[in-house]
PDB file of N, CA and C in Angstrom:
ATOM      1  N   UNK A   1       0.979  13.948   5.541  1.00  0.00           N
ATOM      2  CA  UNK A   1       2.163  13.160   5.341  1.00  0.00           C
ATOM      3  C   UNK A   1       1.802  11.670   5.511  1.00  0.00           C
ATOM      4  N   UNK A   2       2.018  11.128   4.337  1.00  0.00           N
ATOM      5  CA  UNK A   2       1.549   9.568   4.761  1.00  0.00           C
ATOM      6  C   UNK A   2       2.799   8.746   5.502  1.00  0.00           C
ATOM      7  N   UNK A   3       2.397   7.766   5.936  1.00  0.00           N
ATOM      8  CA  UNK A   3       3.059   7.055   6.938  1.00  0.00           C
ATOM      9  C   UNK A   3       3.436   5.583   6.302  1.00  0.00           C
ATOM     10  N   UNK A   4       4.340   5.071   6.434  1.00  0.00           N
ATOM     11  CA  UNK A   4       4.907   3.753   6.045  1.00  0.00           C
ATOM     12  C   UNK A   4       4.490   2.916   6.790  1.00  0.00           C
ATOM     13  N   UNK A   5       3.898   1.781   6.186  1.00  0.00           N
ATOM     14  CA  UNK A   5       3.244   0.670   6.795  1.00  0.00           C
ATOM     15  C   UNK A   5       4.559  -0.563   6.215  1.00  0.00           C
ATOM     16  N   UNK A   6       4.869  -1.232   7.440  1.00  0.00           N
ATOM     17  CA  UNK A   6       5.637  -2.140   6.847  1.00  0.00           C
ATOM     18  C   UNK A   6       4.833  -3.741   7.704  1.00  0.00           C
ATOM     19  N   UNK A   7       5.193  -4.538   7.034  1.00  0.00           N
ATOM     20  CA  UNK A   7       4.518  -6.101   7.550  1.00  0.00           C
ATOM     21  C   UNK A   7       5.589  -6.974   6.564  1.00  0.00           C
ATOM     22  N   UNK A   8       5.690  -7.988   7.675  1.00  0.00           N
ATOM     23  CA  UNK A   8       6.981  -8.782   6.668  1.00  0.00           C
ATOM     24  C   UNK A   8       7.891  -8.245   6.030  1.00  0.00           C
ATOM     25  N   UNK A   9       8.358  -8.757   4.999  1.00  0.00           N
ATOM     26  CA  UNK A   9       9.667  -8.341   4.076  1.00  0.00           C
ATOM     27  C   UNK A   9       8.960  -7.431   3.235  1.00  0.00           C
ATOM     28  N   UNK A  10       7.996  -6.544   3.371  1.00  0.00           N
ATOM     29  CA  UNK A  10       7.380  -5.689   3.023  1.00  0.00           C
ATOM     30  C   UNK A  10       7.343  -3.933   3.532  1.00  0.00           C
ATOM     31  N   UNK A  11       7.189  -2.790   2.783  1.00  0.00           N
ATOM     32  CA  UNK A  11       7.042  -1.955   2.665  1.00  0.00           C
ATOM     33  C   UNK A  11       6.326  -0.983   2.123  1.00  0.00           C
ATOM     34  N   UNK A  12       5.505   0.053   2.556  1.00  0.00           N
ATOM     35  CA  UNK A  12       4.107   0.578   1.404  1.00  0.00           C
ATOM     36  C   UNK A  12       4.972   1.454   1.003  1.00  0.00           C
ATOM     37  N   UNK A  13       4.401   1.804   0.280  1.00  0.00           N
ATOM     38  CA  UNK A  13       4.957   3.102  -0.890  1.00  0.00           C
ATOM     39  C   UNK A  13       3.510   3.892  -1.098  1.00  0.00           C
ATOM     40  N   UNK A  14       3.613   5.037  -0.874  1.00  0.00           N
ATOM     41  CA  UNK A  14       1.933   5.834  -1.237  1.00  0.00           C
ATOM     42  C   UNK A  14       1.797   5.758  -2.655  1.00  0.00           C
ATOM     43  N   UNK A  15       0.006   5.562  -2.943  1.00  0.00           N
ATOM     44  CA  UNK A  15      -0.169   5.567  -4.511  1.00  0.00           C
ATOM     45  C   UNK A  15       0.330   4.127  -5.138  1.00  0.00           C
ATOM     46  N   UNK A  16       0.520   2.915  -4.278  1.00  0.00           N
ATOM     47  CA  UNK A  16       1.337   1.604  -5.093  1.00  0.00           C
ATOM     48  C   UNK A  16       0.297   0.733  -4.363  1.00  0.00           C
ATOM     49  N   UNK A  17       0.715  -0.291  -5.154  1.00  0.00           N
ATOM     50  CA  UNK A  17       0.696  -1.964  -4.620  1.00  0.00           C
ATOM     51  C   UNK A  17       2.098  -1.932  -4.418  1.00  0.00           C
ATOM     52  N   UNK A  18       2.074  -3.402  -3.239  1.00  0.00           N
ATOM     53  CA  UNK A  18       3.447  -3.637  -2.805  1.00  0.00           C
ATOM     54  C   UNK A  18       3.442  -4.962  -2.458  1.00  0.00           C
ATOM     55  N   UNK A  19       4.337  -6.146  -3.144  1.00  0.00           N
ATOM     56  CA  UNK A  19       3.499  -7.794  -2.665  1.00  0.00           C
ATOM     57  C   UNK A  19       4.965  -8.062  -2.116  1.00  0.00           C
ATOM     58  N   UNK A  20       4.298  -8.774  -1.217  1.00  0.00           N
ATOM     59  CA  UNK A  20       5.781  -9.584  -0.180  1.00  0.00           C
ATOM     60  C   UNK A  20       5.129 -10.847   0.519  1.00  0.00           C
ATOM     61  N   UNK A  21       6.012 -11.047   1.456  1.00  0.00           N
ATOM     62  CA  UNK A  21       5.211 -12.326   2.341  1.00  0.00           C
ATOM     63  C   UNK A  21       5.749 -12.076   3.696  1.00  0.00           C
ATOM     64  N   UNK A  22       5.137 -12.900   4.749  1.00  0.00           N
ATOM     65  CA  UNK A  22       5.529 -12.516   6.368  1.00  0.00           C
ATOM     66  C   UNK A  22       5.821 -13.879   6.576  1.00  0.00           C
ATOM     67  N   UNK A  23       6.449 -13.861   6.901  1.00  0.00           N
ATOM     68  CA  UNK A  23       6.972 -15.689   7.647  1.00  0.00           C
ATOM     69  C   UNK A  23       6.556 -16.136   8.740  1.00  0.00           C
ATOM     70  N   UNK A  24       5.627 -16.897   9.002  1.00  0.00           N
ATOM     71  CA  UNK A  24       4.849 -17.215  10.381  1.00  0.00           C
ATOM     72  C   UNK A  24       6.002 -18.217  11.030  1.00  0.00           C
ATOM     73  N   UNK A  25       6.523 -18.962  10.605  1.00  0.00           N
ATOM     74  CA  UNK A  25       7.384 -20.589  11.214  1.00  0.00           C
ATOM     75  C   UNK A  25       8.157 -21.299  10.230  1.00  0.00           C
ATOM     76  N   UNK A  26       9.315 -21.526  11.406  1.00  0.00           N
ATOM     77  CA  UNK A  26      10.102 -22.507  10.863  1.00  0.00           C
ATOM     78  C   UNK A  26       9.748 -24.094  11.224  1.00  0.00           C
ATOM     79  N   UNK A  27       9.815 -24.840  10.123  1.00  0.00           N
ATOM     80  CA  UNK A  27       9.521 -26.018  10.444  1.00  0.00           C
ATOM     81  C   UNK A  27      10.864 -26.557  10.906  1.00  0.00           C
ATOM     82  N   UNK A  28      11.014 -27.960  11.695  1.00  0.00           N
ATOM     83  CA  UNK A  28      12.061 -28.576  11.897  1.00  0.00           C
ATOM     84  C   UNK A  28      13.152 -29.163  10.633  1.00  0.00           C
ATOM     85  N   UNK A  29      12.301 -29.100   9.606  1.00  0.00           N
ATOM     86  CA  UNK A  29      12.755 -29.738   8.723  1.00  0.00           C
ATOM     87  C   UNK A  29      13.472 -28.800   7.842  1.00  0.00           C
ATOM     88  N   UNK A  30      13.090 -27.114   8.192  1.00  0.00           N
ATOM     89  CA  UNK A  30      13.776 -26.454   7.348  1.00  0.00           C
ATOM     90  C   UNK A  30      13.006 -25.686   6.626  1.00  0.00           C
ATOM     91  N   UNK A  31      11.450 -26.124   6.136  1.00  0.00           N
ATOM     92  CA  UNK A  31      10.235 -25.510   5.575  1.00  0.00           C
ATOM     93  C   UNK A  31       9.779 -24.573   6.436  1.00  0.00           C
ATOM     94  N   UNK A  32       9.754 -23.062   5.565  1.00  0.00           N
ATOM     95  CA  UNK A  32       9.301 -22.087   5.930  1.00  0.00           C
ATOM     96  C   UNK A  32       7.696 -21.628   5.650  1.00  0.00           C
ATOM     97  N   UNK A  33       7.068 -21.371   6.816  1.00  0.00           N
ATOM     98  CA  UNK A  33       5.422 -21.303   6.398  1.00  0.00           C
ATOM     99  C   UNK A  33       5.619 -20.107   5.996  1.00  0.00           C
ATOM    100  N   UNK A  34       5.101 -18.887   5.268  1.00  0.00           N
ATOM    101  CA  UNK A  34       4.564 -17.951   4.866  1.00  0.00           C
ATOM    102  C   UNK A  34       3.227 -17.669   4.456  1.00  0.00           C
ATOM    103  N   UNK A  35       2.670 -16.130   4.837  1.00  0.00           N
ATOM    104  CA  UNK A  35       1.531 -15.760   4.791  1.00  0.00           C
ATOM    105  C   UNK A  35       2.001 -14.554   3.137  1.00  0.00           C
ATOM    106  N   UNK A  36       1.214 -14.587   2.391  1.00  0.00           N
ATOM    107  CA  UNK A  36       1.400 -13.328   1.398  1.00  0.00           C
ATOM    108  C   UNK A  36       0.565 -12.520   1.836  1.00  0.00           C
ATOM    109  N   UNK A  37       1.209 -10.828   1.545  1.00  0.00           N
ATOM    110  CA  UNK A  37       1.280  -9.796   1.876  1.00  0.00           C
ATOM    111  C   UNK A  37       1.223  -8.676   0.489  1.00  0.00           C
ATOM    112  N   UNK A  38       0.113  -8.083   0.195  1.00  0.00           N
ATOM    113  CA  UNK A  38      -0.264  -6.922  -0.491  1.00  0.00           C
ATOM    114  C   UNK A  38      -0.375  -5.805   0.634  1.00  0.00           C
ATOM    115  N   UNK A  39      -0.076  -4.944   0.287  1.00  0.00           N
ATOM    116  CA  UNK A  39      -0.408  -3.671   0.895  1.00  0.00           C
ATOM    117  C   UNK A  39      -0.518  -2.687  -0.106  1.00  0.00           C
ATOM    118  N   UNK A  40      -1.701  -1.951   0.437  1.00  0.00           N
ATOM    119  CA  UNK A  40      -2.130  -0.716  -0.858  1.00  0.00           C
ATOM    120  C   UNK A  40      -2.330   0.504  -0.142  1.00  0.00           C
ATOM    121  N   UNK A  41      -1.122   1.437  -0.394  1.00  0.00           N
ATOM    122  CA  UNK A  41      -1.724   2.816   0.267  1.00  0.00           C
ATOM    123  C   UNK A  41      -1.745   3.856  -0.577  1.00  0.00           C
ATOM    124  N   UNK A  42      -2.623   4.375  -0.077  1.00  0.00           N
ATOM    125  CA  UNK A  42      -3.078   5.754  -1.489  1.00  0.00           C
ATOM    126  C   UNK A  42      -2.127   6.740  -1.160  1.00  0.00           C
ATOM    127  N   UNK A  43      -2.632   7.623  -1.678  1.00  0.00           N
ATOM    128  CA  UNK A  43      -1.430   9.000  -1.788  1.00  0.00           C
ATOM    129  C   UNK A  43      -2.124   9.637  -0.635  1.00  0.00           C
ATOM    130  N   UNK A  44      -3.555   9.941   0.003  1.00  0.00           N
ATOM    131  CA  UNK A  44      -3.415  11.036   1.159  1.00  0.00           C
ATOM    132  C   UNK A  44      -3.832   9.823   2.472  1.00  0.00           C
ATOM    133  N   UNK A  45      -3.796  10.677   3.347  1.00  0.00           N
ATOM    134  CA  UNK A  45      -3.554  10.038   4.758  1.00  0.00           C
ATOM    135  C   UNK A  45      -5.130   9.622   4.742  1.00  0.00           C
ATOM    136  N   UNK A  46      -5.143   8.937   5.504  1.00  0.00           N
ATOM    137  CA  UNK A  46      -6.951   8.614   5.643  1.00  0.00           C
ATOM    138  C   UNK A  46      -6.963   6.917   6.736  1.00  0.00           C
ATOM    139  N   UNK A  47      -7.769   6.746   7.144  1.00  0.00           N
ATOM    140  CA  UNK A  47      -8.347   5.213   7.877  1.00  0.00           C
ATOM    141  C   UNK A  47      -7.687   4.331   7.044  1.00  0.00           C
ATOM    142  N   UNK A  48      -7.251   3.377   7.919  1.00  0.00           N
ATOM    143  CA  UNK A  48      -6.487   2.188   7.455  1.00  0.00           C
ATOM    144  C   UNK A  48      -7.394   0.415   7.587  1.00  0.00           C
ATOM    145  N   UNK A  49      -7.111   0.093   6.904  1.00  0.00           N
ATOM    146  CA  UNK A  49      -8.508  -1.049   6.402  1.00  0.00           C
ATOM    147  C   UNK A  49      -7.617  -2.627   6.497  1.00  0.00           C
ATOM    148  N   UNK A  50      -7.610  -3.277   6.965  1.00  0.00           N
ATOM    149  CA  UNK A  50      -7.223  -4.879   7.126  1.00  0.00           C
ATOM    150  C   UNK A  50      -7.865  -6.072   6.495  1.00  0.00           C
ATOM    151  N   UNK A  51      -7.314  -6.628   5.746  1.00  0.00           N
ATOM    152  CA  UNK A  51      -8.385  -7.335   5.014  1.00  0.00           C
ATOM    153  C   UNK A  51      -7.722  -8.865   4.801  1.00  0.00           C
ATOM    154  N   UNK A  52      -8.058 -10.128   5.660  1.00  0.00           N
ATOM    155  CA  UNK A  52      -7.901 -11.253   5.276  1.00  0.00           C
ATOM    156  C   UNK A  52      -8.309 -12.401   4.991  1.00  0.00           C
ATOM    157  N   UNK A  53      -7.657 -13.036   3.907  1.00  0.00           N
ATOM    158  CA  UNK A  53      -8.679 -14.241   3.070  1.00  0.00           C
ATOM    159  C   UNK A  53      -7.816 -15.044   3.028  1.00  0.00           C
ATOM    160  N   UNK A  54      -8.551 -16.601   3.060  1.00  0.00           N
ATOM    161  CA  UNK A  54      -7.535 -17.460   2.895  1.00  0.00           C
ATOM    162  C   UNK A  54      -7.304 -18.393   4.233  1.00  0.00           C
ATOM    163  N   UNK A  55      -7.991 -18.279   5.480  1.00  0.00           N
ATOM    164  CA  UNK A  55      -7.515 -18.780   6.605  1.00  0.00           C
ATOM    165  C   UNK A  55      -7.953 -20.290   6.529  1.00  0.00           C
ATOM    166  N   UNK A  56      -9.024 -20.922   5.877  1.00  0.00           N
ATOM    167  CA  UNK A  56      -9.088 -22.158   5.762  1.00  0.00           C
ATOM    168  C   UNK A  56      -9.085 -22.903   4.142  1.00  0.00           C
ATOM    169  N   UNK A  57      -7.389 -23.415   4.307  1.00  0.00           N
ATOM    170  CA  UNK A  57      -6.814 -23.713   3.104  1.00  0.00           C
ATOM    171  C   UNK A  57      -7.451 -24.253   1.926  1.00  0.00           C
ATOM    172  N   UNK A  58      -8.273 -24.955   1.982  1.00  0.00           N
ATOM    173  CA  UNK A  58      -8.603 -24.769   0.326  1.00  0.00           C
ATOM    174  C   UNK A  58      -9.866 -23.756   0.114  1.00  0.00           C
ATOM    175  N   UNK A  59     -10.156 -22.597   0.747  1.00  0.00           N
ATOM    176  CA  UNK A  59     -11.120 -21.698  -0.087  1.00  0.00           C
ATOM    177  C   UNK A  59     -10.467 -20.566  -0.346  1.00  0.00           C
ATOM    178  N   UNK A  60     -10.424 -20.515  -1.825  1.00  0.00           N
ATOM    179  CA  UNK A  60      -9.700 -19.716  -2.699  1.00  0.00           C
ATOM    180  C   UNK A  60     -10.300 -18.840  -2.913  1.00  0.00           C
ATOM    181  N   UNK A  61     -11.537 -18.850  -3.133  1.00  0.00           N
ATOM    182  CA  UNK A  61     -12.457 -17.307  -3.546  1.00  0.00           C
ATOM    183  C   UNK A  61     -11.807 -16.518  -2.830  1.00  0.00           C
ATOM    184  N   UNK A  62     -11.974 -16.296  -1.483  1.00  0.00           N
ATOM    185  CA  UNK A  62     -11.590 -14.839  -0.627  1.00  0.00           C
ATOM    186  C   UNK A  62     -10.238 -14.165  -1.082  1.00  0.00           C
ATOM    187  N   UNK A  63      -8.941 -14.989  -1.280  1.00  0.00           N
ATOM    188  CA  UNK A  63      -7.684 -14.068  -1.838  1.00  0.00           C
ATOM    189  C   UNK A  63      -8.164 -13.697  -3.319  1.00  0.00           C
ATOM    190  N   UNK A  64      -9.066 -14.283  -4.761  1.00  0.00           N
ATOM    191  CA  UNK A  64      -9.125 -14.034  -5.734  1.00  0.00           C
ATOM    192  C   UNK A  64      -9.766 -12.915  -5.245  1.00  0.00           C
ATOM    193  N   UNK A  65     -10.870 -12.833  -4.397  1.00  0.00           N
ATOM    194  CA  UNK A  65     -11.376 -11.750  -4.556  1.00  0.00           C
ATOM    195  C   UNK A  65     -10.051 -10.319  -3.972  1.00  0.00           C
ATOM    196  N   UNK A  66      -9.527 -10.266  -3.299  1.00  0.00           N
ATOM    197  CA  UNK A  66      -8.597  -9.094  -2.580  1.00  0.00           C
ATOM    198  C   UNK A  66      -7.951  -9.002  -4.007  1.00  0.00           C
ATOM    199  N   UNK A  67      -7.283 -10.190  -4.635  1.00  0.00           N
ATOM    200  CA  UNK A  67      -6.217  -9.711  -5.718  1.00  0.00           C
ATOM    201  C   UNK A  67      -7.315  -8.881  -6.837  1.00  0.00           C
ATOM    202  N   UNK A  68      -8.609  -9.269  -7.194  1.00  0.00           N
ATOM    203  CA  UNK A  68      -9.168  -8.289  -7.809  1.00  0.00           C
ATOM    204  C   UNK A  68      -9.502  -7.226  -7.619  1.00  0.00           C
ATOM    205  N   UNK A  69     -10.058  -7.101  -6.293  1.00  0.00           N
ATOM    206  CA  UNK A  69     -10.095  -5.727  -5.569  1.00  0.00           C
ATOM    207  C   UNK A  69      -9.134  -4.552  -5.512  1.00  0.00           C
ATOM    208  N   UNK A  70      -8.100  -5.273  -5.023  1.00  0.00           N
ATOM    209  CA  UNK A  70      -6.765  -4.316  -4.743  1.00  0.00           C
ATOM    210  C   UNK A  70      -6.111  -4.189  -6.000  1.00  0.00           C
ATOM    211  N   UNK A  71      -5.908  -2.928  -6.566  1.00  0.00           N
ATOM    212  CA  UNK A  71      -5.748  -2.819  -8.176  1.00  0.00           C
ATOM    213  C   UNK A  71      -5.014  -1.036  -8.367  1.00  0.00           C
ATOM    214  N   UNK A  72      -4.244  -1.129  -9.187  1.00  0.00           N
ATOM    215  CA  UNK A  72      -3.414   0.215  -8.908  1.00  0.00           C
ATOM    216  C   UNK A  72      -4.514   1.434  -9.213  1.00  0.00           C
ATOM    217  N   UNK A  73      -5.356   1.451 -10.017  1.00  0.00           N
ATOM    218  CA  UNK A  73      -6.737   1.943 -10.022  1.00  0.00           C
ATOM    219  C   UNK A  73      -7.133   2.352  -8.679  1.00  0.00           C
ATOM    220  N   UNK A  74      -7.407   1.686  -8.194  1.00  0.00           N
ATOM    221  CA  UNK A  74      -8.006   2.105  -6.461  1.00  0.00           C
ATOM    222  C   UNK A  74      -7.129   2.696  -5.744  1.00  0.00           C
ATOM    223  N   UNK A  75      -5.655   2.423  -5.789  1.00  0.00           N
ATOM    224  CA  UNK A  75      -5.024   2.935  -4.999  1.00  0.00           C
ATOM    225  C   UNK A  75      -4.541   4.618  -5.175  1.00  0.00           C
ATOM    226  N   UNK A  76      -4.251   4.858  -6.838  1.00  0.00           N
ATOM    227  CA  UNK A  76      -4.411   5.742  -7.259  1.00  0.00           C
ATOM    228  C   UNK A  76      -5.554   6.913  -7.085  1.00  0.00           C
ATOM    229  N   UNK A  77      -6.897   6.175  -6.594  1.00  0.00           N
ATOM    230  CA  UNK A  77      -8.002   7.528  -6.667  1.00  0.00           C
ATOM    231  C   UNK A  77      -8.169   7.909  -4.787  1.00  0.00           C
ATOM    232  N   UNK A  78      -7.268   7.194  -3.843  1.00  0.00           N
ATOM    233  CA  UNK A  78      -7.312   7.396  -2.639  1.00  0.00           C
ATOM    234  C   UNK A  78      -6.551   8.279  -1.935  1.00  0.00           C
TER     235      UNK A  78
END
């Protein structure tokens, strides 16, 4: 029985991609920081994997690479 992973305004669905965002802070001014949020869970139960890119703002490779990685393809053969 797979299990629902939720993070942020997010929810997994087995066998999907699922894109949302988590809200780290409110600024004073009203500006909301957000982190984006993929989650990919396959259809059977198995080890759960964490994966983040992106922590020092201008290097972009690391999220291009997750958005290529994470692909309904993969999630489908898990």
């Amino acid at each position: 029985m797979s299990r629902t992973i939720k993070l942020g305004d997010t929810a997994s669905i087995p066998g999907s991609l699922q894109y949302g965002r988590f809200e780290a802070l409110v600024h004073p001014t009203g500006h909301t920081e957000f982190f984006p949020v993929i989650l990919a869970q396959g259809i059977e139960d198995g080890p759960c994997l964490w994966l983040t890119a992106g922590i020092h703002g201008p290097e972009h490779t690391g999220p291009a690479v997750l958005y290529r990685l994470l692909t309904q393809d993969l999630v489908s053969k898990m």
